[in-house]
Protein backbone atom coordinates (compact mmCIF):
# COMPACT_ATOMS: atom_id res chain seq x y z
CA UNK A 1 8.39 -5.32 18.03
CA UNK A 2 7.73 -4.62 21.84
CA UNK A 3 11.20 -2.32 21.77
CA UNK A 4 9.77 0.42 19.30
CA UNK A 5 5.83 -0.15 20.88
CA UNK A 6 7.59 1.25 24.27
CA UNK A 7 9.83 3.68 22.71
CA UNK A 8 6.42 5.44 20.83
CA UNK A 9 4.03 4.94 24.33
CA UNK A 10 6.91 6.27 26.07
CA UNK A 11 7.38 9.52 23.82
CA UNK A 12 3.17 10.09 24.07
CA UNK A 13 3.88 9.99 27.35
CA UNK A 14 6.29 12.81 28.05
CA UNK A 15 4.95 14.85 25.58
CA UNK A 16 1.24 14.87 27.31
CA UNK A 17 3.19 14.90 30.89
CA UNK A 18 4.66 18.65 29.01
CA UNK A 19 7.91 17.52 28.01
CA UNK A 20 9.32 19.89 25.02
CA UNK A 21 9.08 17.47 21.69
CA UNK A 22 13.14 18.04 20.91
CA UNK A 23 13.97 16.38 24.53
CA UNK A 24 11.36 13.92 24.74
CA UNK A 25 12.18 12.26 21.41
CA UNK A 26 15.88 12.58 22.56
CA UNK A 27 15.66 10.69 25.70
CA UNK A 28 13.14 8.16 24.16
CA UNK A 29 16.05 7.52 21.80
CA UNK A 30 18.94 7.49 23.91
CA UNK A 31 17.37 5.28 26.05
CA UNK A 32 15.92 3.19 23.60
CA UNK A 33 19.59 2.89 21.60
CA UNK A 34 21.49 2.03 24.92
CA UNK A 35 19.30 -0.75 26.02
CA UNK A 36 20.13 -2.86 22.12
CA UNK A 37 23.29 -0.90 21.20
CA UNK A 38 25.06 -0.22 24.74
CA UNK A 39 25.29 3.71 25.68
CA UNK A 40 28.97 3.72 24.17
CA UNK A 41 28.08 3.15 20.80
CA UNK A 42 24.18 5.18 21.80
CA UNK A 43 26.80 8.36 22.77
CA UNK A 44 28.71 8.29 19.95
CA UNK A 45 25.68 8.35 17.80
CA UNK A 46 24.34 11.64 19.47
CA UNK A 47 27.46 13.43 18.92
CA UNK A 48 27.74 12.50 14.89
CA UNK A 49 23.78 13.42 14.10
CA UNK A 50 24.45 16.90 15.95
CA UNK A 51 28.14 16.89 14.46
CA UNK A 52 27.11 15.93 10.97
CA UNK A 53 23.98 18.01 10.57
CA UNK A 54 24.77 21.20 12.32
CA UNK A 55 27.68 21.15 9.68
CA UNK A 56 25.30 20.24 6.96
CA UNK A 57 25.02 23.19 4.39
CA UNK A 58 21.49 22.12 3.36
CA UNK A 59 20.18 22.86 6.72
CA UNK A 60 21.41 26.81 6.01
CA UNK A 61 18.31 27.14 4.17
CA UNK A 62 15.85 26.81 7.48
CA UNK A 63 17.66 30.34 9.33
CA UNK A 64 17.75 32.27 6.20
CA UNK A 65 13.89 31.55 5.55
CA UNK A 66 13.20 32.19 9.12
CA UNK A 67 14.99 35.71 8.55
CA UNK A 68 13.46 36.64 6.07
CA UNK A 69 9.89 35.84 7.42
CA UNK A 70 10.79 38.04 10.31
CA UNK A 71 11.91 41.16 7.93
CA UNK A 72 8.48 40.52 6.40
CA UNK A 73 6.44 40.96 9.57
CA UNK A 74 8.78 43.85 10.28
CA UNK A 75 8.29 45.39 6.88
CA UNK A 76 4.50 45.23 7.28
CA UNK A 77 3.19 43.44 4.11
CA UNK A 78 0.61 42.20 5.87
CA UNK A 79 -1.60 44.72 5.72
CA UNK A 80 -0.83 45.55 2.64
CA UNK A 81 -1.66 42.61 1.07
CA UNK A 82 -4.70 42.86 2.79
CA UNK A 83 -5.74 46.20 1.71
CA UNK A 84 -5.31 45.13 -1.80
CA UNK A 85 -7.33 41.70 -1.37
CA UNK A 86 -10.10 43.39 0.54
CA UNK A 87 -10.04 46.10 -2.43
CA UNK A 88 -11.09 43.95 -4.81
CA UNK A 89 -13.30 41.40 -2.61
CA UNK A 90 -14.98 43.32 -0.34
CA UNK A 91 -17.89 43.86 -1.84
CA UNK A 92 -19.43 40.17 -2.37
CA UNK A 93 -21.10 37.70 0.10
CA UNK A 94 -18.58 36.77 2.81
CA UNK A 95 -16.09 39.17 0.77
CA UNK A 96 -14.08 39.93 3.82
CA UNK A 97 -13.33 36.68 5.11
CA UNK A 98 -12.59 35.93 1.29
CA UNK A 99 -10.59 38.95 1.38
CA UNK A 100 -8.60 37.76 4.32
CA UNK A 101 -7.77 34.17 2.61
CA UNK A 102 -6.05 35.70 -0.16
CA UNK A 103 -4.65 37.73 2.28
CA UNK A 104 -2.94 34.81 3.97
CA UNK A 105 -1.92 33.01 0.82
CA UNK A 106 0.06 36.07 -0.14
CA UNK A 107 0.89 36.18 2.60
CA UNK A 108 2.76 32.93 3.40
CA UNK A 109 4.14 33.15 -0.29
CA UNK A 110 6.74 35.07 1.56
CA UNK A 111 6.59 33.93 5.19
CA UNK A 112 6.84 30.30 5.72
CA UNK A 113 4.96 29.93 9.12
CA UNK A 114 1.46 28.98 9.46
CA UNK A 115 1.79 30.65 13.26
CA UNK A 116 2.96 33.85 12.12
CA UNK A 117 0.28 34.31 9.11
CA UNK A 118 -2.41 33.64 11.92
CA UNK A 119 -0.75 35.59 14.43
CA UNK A 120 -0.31 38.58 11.37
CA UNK A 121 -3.62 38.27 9.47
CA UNK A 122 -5.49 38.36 12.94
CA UNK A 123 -4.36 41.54 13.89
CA UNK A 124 -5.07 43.25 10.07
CA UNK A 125 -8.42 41.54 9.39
CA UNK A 126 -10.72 40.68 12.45
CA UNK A 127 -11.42 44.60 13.33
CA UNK A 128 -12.67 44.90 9.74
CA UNK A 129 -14.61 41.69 10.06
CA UNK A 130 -16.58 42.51 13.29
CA UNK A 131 -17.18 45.79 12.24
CA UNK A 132 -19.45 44.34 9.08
CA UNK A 133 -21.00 42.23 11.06
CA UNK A 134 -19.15 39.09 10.72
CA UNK A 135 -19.44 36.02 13.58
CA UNK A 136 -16.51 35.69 15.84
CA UNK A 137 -17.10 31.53 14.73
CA UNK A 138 -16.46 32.78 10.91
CA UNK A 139 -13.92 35.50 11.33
CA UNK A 140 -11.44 33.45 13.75
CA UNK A 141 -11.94 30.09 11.72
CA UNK A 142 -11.43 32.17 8.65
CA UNK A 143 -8.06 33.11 9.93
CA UNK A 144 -7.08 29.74 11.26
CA UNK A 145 -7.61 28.32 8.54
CA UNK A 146 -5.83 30.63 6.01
CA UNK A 147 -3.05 30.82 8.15
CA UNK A 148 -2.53 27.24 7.52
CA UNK A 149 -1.36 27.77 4.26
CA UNK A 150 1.97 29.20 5.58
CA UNK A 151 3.58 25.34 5.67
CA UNK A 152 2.33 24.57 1.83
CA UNK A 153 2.74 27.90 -0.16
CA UNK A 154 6.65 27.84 -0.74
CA UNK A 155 8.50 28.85 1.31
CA UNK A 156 7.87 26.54 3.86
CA UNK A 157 9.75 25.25 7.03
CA UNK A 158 7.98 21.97 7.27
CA UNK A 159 8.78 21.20 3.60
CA UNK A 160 12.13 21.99 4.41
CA UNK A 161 12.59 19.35 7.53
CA UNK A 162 10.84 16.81 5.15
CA UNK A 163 13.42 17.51 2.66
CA UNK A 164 16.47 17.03 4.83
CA UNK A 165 14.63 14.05 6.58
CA UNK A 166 14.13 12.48 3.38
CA UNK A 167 17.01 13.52 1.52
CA UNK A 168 14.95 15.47 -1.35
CA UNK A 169 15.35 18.07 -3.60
CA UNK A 170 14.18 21.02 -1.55
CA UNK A 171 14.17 23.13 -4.52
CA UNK A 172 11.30 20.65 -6.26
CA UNK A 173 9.33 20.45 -3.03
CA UNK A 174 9.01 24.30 -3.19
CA UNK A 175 7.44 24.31 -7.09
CA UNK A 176 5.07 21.20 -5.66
CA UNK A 177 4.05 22.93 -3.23
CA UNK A 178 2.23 26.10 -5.22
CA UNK A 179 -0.84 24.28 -7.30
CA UNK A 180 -1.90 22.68 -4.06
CA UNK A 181 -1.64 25.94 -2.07
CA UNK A 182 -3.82 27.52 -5.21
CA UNK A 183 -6.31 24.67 -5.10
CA UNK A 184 -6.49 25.09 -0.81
CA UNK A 185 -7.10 29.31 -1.38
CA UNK A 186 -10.21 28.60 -3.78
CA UNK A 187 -11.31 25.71 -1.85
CA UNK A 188 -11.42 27.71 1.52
CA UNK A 189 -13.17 30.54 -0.36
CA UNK A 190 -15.74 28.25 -1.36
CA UNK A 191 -16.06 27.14 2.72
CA UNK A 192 -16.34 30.78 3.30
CA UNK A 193 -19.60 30.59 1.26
CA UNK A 194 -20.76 26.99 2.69
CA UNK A 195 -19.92 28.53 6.14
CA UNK A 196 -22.85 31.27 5.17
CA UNK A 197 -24.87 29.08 3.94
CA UNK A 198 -25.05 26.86 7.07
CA UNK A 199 -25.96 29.63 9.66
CA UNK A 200 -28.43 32.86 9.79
CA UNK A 201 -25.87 35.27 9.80
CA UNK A 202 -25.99 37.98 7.45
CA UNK A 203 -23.09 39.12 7.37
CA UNK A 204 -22.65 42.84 6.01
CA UNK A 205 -21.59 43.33 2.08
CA UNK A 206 -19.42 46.24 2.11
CA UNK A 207 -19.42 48.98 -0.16
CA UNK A 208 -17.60 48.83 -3.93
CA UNK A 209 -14.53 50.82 -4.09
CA UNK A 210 -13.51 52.98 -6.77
CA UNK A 211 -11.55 51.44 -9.44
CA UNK A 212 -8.35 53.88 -9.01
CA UNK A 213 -8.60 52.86 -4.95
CA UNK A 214 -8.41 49.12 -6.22
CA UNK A 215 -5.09 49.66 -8.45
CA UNK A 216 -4.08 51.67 -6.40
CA UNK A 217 -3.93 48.93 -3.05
CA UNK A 218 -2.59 46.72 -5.41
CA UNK A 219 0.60 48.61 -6.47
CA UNK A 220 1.15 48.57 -2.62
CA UNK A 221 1.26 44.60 -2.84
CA UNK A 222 4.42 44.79 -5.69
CA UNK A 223 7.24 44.14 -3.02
CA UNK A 224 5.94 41.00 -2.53
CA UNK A 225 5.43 40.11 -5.78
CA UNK A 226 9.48 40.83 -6.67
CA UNK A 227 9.92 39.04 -3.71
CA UNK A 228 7.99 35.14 -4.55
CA UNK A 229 9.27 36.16 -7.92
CA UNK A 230 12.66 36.48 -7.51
CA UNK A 231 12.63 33.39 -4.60
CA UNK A 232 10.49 31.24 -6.78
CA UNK A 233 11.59 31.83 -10.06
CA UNK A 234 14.85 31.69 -9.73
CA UNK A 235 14.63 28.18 -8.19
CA UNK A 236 11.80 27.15 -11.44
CA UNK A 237 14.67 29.14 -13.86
CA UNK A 238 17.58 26.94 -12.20
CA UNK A 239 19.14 30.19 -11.69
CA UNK A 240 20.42 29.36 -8.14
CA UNK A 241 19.44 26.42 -5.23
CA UNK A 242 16.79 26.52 -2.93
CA UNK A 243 19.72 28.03 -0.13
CA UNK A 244 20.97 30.43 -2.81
CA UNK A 245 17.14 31.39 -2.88
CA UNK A 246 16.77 31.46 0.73
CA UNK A 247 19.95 33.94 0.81
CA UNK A 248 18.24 36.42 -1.97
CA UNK A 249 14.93 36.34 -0.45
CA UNK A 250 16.24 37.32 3.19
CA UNK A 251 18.36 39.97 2.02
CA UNK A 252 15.20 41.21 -0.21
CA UNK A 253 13.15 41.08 2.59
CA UNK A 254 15.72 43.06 4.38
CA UNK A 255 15.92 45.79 1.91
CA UNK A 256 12.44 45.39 1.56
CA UNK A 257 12.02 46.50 5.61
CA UNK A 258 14.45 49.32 4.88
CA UNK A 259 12.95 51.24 2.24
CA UNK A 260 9.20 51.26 4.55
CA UNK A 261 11.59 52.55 7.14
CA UNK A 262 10.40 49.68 9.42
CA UNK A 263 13.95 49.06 10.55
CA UNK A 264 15.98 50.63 12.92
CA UNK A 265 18.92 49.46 15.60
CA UNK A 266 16.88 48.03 17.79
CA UNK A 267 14.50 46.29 15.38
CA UNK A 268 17.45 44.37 13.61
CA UNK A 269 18.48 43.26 16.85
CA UNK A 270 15.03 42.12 17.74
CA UNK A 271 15.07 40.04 14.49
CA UNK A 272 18.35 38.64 14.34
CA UNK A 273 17.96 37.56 17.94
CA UNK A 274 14.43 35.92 17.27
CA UNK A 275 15.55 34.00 14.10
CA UNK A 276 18.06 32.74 16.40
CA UNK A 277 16.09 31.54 19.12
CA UNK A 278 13.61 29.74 16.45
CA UNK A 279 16.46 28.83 14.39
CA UNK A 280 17.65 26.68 17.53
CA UNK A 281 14.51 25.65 19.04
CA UNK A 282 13.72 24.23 15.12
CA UNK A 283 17.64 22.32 14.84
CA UNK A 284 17.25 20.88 18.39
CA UNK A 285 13.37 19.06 16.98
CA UNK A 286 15.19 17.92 14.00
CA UNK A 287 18.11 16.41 15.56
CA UNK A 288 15.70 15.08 18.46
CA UNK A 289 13.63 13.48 15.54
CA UNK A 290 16.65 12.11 13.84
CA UNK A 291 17.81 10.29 16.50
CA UNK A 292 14.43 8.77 17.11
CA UNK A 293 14.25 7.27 13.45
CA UNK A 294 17.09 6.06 14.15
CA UNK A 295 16.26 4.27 17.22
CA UNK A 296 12.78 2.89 15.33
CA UNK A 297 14.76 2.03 12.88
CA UNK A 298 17.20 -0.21 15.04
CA UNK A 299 13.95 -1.34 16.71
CA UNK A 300 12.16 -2.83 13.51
CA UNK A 301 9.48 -0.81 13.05
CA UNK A 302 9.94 -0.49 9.59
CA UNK A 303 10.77 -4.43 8.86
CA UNK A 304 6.79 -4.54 10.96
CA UNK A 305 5.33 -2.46 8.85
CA UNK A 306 6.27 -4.07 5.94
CA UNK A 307 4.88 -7.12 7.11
CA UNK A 308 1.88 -5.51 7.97
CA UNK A 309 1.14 -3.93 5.00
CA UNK A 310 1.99 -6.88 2.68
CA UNK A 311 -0.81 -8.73 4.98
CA UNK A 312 -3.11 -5.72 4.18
CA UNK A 313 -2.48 -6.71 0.53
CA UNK A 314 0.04 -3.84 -0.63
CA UNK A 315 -2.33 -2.04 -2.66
CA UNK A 316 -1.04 1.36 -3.18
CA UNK A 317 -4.49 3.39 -2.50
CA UNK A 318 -6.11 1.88 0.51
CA UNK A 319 -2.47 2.20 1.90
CA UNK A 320 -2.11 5.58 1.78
CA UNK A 321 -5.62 6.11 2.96
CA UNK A 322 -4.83 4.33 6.12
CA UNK A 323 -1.60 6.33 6.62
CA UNK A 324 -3.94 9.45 5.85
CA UNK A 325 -6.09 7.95 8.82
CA UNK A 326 -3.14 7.69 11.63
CA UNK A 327 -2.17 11.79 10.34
CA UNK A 328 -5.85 12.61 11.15
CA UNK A 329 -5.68 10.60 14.89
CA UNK A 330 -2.06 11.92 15.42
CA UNK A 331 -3.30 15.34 14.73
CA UNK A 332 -5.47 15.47 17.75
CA UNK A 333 -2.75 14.91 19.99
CA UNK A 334 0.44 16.33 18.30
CA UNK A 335 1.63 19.55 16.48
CA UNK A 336 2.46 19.52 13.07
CA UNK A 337 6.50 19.26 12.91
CA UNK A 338 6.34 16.69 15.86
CA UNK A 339 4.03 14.72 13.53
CA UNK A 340 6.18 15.29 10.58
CA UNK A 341 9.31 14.24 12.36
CA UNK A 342 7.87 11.07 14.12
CA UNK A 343 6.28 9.82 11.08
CA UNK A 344 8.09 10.13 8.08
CA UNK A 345 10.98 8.51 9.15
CA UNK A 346 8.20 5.41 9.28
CA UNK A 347 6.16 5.78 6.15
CA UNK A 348 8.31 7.06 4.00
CA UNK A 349 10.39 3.74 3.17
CA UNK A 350 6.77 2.29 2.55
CA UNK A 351 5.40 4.64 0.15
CA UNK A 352 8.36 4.75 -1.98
CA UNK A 353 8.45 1.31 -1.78
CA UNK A 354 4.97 1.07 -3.10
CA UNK A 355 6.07 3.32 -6.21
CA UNK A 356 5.17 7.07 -4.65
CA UNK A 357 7.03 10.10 -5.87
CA UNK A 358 8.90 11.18 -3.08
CA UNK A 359 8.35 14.70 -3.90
CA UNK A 360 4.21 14.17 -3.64
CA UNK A 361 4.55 12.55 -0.29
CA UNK A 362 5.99 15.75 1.07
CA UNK A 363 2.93 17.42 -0.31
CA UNK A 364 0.51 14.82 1.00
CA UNK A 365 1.70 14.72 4.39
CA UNK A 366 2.00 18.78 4.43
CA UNK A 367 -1.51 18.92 3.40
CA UNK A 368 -2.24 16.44 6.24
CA UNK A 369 -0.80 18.21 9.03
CA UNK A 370 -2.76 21.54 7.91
CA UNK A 371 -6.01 19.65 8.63
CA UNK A 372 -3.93 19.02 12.04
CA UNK A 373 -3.14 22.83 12.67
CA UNK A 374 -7.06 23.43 12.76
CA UNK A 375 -8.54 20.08 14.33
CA UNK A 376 -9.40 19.57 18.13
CA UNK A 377 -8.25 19.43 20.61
CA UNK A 378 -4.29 20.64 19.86
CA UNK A 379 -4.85 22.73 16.71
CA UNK A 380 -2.15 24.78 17.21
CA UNK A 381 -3.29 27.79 14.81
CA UNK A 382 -6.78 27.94 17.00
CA UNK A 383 -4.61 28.75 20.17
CA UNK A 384 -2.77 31.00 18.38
CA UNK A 385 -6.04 32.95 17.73
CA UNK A 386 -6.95 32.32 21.08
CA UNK A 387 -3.79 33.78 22.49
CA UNK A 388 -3.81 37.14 20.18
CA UNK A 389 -8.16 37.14 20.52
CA UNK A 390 -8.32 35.90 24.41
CA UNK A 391 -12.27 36.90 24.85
CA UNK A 392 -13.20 34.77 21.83
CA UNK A 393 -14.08 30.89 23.35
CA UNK A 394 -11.83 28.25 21.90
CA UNK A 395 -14.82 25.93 21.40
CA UNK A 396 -16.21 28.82 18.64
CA UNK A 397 -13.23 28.96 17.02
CA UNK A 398 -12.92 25.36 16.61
CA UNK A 399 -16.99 25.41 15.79
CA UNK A 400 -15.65 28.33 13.12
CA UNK A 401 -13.13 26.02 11.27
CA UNK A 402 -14.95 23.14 10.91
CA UNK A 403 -16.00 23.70 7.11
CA UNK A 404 -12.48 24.69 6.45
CA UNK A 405 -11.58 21.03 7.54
CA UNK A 406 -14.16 19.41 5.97
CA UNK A 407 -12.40 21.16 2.32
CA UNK A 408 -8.84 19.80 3.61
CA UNK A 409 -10.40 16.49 3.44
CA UNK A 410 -11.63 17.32 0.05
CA UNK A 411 -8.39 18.60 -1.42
CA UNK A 412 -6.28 15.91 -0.07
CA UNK A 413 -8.47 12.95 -1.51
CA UNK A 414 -7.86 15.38 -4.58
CA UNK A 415 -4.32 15.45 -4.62
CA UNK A 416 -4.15 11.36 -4.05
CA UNK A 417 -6.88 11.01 -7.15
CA UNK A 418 -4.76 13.72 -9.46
CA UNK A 419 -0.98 13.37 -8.34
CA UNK A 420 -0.44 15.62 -11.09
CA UNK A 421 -1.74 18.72 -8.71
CA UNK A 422 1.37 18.12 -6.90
CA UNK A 423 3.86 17.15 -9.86
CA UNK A 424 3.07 19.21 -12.87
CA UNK A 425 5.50 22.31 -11.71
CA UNK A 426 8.22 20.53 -10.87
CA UNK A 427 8.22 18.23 -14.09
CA UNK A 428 8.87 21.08 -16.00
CA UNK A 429 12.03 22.19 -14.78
């Protein structure tokens, strides 16, 4: 037991001492793997997990959703979807930060990053917001918040790791993952409203548009409609894999950029050069988590647990509330896909032992490191706002999100009540 207790206290360490997550868990492994194994056999592991998985045709899905995210920032949807959400909301109590929620669901229905619908939805919506009045608290936890939805709403990159991780049906993932995102855009409108409720700020209604300006913004929001559509769909109609998907939707995306004339020379080579460096950055964290399960495996962590949780009485429920617990600790120290990689390695064993879909953990612990993305003190979305918003205080932002957080909470005792939230699309197909 001491082997894998020194091999996590050592990876905390690095990583507060600044160490990128990839290498840390790396060294922690090799390390850990020479000391019981010897470093021949510790070598010759490294090479095979980068041999076997940079090889692996599953993992082509994570560069062609990371393309075709970056065509959609190029192509502008954004503010489109936006202009058509703010259309239609604008009007009502809080409608703009409303507004800006569906913004960011559509929004991530085509994106896949939680960083770049923050990043995005910042730039479109907080001008409109402060010029109605809204609090910088409201209007930056508004955005933090929403832009969490980018790992849930498929596609995601976190579901992704978790599928190659875990071996599952990425495809299935994907169709799990929409119900929840629905249930997290109507729960944070609803924290919009309890976040108006709880302070004096009055907040400006704006006024009604005209019905032909309404249909009219929302015709502007039909490329991304083809585009879940045809991504989506196709996986729910078994028409082609979740990689066959990711191929369609980056090359729609790309045509998608052409036709708004958003792409030129220089802007493809921006792109293809980006998706590249995050491409890489995201394969060297994956094969730096791999080779840490591996080394916690070798270490008996999992044969531990086991024997923990059989001591704790193996009931289902109150297990996965403590493993809900250690997300919600781990996310105040640690970013979502280091959380992701260092613990479901771990749990996952445990909760399919304990008769867990496979496919609803990956929703569970998605919805789990959202609440990280937005809780103090690393919530990586806030200083993301922080960074595009620099004269905005990180402690209002944080103050901003809280009743988002509080709804996370909410939603995920919801999904581990109803499992169905989670299952119902993909037991269809």
């Amino acid at each position: 037991m001491i082997d894998w207790i020194l091999g996590i206290l050592a990876l905390l360490a690095l990583l507060v001492a600044g160490v990128p997550i990839a290498l840390a868990m790396t060294i922690v492994a090799l390390v850990g793997m020479s000391v019981l194994l010897g470093v021949d056999p510790t070598f010759a592991m490294l090479g095979q997990v980068f041999y076997d998985n940079a090889m692996s045709y599953t993992l082509s899905v994570m560069p062609l959703f990371v393309l075709m995210g970056n065509f959609v920032v190029k192509a502008g949807l954004a503010d489109d979807l936006y202009e058509a959400a703010n259309a239609w909301l604008r009007h009502y109590r809080g409608g703009l930060a409303m507004a800006t929620i569906v913004a960011c669901g559509g929004f991530s229905s085509v994106c896949g990053s939680s960083l770049a619908t923050a990043a995005t939805t910042a730039r479109v919506s907080m001008p409109a917001m402060r010029r109605y009045g809204y609090s910088d608290g409201l209007a930056t936890g508004t955005i933090a918040a929403g832009g969490t939805l980018g790992i849930l709403i498929p596609p995601s990159i976190v579901l992704v790791i978790y599928g190659v991780i875990t071996q599952s049906d990425i495809g299935k993932l994907f169709l799990a993952g929409i119900l929840p995102g629905v249930v997290g855009i109507i729960g944070y409108l609803v924290a919009v409203r309890l976040s108006l409720l709880r302070s004096d700020e009055h907040a400006q209604e704006a006024e009604p548009l005209p019905w032909s300006t309404r249909l009219r913004a929302t015709r502007g929001i039909a490329g991304v409609l083809i585009l879940f559509v045809g991504v989506i769909g196709g996986i729910y109609l078994g028409a082609f894999t979740a990689n066959e998907a990711a191929g369609v939707g980056a090359f729609g995306a790309f045509v998608l950029a052409l036709l708004r004339r958003r792409l030129d020379r220089a802007a493809l080579y921006e792109i293809l050069v980006e998706t590249s460096r995050m491409t890489a950055m995201l394969f060297f964290v994956l094969f730096g988590g791999i080779l840490f399960a591996n080394f916690v495996n070798v270490a008996g962590l999992p044969a531990d647990l086991n024997h923990w949780i059989t001591l704790f009485g193996a009931d289902p429920v109150p297990v996965i509330l403590m493993i809900l617990a250690i997300y919600l600790l781990l996310g105040m120290v640690l970013e979502s896909i280091s959380m992701v990689l260092l613990t479901v390695p771990i749990f996952f064993p445990i909760v399919t032992g304990l008769g867990f879909d496979a496919i609803w953990f990956g929703i569970f612990v998605v919805v789990a490191v959202e609440i990280s993305l937005i809780t103090p003190p690393v919530g990586l979305n806030v200083f993301v706002l922080k960074a595009v918003l620099p004269e905005v205080p990180t402690r209002v932002i944080f103050r901003g999100v809280l009743p988002f957080v509080l709804i996370d909470v909410v939603r995920i005792l919801l999904l581990i009540g109803v499992p169905s939230i989670a299952l119902l699309i993909p037991a269809t197909t």
